[in-house]
N, C-alpha and C. Protein backbone atom coordinates (compact mmCIF):
# COMPACT_ATOMS: atom_id res chain seq x y z
N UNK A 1 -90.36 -1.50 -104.42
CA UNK A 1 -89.31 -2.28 -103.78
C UNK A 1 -88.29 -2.70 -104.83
N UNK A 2 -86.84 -2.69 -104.20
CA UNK A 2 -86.19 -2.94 -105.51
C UNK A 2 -85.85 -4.43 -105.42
N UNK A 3 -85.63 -4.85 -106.41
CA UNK A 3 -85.42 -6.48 -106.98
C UNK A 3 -84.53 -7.32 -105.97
N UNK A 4 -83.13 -6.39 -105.87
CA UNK A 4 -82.31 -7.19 -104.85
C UNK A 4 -82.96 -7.16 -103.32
N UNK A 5 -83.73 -6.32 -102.97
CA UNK A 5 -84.28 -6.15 -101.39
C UNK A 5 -84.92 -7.39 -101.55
N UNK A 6 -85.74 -7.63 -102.68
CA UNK A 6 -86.43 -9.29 -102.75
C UNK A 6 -86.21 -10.37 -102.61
N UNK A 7 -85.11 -10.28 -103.39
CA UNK A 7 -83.96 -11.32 -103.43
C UNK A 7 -83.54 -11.98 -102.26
N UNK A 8 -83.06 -10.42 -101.89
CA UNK A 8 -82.59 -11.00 -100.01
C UNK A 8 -83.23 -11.83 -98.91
N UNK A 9 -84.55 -11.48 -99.52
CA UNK A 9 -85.23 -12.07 -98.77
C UNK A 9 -85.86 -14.04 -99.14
N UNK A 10 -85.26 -14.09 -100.59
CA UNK A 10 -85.31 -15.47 -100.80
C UNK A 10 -84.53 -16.40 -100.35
N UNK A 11 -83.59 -15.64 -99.62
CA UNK A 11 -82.53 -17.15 -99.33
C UNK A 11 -82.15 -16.16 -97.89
N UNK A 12 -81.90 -17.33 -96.73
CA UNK A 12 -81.97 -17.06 -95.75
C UNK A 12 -80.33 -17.67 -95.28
N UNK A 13 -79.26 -17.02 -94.55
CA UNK A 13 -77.83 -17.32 -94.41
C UNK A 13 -78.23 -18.61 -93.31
N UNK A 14 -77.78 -19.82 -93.48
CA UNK A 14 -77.56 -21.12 -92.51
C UNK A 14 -76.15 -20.96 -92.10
N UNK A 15 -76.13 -20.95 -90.56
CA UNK A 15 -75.20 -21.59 -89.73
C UNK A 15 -74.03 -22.53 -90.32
N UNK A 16 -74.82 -23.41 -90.10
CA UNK A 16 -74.78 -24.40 -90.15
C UNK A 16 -73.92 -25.02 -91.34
N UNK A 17 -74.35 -24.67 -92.52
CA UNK A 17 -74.07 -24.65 -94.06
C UNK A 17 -72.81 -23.76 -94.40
N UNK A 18 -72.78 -22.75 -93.48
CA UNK A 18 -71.98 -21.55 -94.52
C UNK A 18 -72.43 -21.12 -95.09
N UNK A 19 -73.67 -21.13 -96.22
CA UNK A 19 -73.84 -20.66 -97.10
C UNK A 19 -75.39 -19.79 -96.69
N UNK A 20 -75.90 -18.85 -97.82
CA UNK A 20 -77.38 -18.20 -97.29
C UNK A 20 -78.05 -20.01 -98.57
N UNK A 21 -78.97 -20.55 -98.21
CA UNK A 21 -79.98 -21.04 -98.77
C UNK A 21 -81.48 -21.03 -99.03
N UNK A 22 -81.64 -21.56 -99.90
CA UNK A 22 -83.64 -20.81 -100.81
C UNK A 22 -84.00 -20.90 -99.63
N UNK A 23 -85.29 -19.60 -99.15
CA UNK A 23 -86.11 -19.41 -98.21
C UNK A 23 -87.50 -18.75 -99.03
N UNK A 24 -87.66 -19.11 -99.97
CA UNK A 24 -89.11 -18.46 -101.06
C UNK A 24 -90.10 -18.35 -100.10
N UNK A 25 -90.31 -16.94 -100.13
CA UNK A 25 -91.50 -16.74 -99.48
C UNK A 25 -92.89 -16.87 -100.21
N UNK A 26 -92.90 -17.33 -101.58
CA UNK A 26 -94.05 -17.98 -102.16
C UNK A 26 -93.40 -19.13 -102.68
N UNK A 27 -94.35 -19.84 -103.61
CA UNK A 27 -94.29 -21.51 -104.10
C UNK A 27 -93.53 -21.09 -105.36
N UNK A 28 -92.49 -21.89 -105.86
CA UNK A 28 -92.33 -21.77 -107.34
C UNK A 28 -93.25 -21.27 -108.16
N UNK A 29 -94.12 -22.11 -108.11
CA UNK A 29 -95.11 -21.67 -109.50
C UNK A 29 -95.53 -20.48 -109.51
N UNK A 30 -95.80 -19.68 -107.82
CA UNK A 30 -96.03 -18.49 -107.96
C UNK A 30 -95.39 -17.65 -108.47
N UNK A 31 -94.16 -17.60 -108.49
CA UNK A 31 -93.63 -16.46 -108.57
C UNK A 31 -93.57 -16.43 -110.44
N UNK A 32 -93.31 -15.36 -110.93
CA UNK A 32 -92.88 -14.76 -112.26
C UNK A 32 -91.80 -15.01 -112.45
N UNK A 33 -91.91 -15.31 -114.32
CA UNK A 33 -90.82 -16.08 -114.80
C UNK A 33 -89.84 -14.99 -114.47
N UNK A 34 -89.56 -13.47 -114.62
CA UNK A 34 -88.59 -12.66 -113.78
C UNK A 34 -87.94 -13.08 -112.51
N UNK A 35 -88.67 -12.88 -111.66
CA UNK A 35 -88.53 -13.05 -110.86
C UNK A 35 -88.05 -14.94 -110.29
N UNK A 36 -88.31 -15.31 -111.39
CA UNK A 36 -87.86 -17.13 -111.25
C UNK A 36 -86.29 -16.81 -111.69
N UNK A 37 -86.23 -16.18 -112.86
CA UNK A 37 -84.76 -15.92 -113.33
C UNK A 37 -83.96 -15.36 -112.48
N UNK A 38 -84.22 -14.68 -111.56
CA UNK A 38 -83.90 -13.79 -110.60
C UNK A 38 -83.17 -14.29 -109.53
N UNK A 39 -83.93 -15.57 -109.03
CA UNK A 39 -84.03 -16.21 -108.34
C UNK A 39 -82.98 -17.16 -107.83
N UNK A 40 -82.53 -17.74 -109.61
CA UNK A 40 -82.04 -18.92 -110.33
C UNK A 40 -80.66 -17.91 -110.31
N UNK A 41 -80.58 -16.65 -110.62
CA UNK A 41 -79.45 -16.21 -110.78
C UNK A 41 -78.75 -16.08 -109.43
N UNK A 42 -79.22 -15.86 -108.82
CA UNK A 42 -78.74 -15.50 -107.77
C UNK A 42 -78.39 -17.10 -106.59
N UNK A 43 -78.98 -17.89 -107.05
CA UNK A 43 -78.57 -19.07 -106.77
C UNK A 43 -77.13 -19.57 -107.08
N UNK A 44 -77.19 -19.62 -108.58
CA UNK A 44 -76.11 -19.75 -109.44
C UNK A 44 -74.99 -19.36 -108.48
N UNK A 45 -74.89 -17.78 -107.98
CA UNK A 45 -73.64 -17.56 -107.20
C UNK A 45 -73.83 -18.10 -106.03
N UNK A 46 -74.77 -18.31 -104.91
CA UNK A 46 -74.15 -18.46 -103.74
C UNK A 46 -74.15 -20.07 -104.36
N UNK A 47 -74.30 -20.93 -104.84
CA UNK A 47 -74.14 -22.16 -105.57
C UNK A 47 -72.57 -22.69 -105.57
N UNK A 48 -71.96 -21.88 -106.41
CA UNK A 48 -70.72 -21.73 -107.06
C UNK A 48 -69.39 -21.53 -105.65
N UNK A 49 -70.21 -21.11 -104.13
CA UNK A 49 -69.28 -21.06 -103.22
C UNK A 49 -69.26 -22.16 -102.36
N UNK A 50 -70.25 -23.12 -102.93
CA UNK A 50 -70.53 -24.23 -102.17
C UNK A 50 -69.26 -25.21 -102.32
N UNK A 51 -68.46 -25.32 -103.31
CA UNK A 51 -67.18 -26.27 -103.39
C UNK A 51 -65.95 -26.05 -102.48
N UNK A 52 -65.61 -24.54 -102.07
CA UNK A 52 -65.21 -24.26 -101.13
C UNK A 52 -65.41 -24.64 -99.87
N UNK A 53 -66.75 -24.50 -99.56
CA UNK A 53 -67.36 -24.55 -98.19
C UNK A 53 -67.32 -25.80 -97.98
N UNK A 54 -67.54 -27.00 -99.10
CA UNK A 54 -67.04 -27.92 -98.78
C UNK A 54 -65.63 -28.51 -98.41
N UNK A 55 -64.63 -27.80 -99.41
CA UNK A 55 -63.36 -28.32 -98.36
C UNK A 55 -63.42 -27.55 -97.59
N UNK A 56 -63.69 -26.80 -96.89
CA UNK A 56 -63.20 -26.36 -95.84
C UNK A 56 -63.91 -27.25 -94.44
N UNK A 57 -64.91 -27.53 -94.67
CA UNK A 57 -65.39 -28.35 -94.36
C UNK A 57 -64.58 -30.02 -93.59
N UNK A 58 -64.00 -30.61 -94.72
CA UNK A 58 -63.44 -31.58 -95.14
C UNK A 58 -62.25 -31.46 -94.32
N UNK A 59 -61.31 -30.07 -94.71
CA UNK A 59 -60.25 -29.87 -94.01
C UNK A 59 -60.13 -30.06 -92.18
N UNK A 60 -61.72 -29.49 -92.11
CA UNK A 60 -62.31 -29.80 -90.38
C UNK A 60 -62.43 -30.99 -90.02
N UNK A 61 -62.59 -31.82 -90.78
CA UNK A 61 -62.57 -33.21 -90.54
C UNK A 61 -61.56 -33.80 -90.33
N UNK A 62 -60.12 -33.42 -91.23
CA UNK A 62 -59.08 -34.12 -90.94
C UNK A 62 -58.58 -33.73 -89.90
N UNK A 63 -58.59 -32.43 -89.38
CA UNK A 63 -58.24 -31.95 -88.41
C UNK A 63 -58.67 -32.82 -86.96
N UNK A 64 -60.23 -33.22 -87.19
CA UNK A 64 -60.75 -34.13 -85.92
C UNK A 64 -60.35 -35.57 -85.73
N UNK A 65 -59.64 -35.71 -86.97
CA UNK A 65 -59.44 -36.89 -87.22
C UNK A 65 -57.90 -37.64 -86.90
N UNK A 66 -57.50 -36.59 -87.20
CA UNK A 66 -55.94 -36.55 -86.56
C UNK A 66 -55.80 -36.38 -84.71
N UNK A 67 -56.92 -35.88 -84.02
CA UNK A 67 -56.98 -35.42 -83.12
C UNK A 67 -57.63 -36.68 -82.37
N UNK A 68 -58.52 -37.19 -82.89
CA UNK A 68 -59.14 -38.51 -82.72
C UNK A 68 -58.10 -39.69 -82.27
N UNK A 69 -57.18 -39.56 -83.56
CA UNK A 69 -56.22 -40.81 -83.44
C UNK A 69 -55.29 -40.71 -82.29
N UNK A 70 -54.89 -39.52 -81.85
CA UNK A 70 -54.17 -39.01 -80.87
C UNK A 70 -54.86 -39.19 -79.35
N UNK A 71 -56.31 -39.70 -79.28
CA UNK A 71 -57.51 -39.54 -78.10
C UNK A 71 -57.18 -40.58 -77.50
N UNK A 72 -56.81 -40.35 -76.17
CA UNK A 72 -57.41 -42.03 -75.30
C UNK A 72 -58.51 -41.77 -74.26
N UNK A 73 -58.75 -40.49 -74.03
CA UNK A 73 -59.93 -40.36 -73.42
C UNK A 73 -61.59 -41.06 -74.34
N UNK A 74 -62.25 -41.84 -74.03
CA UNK A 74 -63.12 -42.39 -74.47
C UNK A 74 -64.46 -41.58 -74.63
N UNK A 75 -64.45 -40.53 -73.44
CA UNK A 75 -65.47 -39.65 -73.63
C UNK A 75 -65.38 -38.86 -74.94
N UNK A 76 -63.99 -38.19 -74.49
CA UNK A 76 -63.85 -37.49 -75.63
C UNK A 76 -63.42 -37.87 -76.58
N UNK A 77 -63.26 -39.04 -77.14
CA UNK A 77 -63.15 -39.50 -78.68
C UNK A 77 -64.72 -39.75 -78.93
N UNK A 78 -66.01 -39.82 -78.19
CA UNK A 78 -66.85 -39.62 -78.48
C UNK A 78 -67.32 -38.48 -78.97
N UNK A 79 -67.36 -37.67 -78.48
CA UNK A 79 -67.09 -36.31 -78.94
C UNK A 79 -67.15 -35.90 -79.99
N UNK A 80 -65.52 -36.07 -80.72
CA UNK A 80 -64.84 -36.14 -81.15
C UNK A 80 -65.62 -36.25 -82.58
N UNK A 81 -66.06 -37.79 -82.58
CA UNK A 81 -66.61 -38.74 -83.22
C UNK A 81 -67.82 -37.76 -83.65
N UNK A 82 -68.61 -37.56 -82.74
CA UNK A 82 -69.52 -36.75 -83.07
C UNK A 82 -69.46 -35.81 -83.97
N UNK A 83 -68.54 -34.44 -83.62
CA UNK A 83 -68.30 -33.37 -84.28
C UNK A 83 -67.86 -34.08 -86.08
N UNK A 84 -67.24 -35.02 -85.84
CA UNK A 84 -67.09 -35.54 -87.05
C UNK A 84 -68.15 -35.93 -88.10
N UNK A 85 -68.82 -36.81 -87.47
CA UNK A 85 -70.28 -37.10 -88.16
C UNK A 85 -70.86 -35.68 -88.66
N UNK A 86 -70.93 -34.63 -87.26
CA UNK A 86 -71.44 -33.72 -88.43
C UNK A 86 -71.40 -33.09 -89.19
N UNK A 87 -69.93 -32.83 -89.05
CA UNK A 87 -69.50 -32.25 -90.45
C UNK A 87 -69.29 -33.20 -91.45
N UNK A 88 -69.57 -34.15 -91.72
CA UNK A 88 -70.17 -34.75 -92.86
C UNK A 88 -71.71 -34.88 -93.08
N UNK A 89 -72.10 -34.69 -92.31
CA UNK A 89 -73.87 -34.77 -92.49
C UNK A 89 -73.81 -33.06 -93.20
N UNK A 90 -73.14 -32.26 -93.10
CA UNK A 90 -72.70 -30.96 -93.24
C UNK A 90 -72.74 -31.08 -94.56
N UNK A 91 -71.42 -31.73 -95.08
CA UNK A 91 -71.01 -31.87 -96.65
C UNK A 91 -72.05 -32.58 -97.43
N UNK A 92 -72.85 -33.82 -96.41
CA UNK A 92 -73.88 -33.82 -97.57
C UNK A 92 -75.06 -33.16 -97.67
N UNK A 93 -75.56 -32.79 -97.32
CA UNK A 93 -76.37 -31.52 -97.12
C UNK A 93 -76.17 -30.86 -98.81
N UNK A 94 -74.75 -30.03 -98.29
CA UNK A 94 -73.98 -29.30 -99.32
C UNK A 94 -73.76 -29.90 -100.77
N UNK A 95 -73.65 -31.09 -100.95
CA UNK A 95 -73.64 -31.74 -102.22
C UNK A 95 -75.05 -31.83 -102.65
N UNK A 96 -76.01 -32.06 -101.85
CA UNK A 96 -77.56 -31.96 -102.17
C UNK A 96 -77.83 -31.07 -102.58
N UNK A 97 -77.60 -29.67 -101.78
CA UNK A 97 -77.83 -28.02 -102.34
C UNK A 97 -77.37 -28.30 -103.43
N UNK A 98 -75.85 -28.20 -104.10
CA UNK A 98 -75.17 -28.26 -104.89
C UNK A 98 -75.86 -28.76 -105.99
N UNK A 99 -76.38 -29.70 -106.44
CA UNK A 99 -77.08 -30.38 -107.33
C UNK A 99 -78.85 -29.97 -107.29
N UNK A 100 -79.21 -28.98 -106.59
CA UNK A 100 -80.31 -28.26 -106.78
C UNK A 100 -79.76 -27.36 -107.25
N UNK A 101 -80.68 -26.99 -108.68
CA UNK A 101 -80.33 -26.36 -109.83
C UNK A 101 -81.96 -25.05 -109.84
N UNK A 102 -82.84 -25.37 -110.55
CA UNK A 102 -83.94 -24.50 -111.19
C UNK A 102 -85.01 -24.78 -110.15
N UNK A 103 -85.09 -26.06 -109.34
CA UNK A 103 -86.17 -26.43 -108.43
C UNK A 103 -85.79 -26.38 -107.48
N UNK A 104 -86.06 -25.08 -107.02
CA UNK A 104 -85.55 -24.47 -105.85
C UNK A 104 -87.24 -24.61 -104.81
N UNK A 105 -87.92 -25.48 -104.82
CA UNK A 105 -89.48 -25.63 -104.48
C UNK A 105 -88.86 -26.31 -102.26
N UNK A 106 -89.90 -25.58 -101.80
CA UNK A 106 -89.53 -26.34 -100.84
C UNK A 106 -89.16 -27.70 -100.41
N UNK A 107 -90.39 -28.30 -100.80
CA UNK A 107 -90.64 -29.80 -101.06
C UNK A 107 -89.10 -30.34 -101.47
N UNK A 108 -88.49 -29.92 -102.19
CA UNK A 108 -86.90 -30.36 -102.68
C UNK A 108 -86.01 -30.19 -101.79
N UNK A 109 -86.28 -29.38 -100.66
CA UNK A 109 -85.00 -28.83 -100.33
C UNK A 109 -84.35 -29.88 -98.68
N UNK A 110 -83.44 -30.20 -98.73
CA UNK A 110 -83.14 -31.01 -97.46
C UNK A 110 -83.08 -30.36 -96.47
N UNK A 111 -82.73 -31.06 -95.32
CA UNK A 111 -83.27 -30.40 -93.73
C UNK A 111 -82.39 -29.07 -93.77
N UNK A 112 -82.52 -28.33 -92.71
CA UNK A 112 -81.81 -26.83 -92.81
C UNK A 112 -81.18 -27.11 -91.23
N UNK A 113 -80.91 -27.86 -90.38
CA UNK A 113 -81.32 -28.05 -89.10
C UNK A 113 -80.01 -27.26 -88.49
């Protein structure tokens, strides 16, 4: 099997996130320091697209937010409100990934929901 077919299979693409995030199909400790490097590298990049994904993110927000202020329907500034919350529950998520570095262990990793 080749290395990247492996790979692929360590990090699984979220919805939710934008981004693919760790899906180790064994425990840290199991795996080989190769294959840890491997791992870590390949983190590194989808890592590095996470600042993006956050504004863009962000940009969705102002967008609801402007749209919000404009609302007199009450339902739908609930709504509204909502979609908002989650795209910040979104961004932090993303700042959490972001600051997972080498301990990529399940146990570390925040909800995927």
């Amino acid at each position: 099997m080749r290395i990247d077919e492996w790979l692929d299979r360590q990090f699984a693409y979220s919805e939710r996130h934008g981004i693919a995030l760790p899906a180790l199909e064994k425990d840290w400790e199991e795996l080989t320091p190769e294959c840890q490097i491997a791992v870590i590298a390949r983190w590194e990049t989808i890592r590095g697209r996470i600042p993006d994904r956050i504004f863009a993110l962000e940009e969705a927000i102002r967008v609801k937010q402007r749209l919000l202020f404009e609302e007199e329907d009450f339902a739908s500034s609930c709504r509204i409100n909502g979609d908002i919350a989650d795209l910040a529950s979104r961004i932090n998520d993303l700042n959490i990934w972001f600051r997972t570095r080498q301990e990529l262990e399940p146990s570390a990793k925040p909800h995927n929901g």
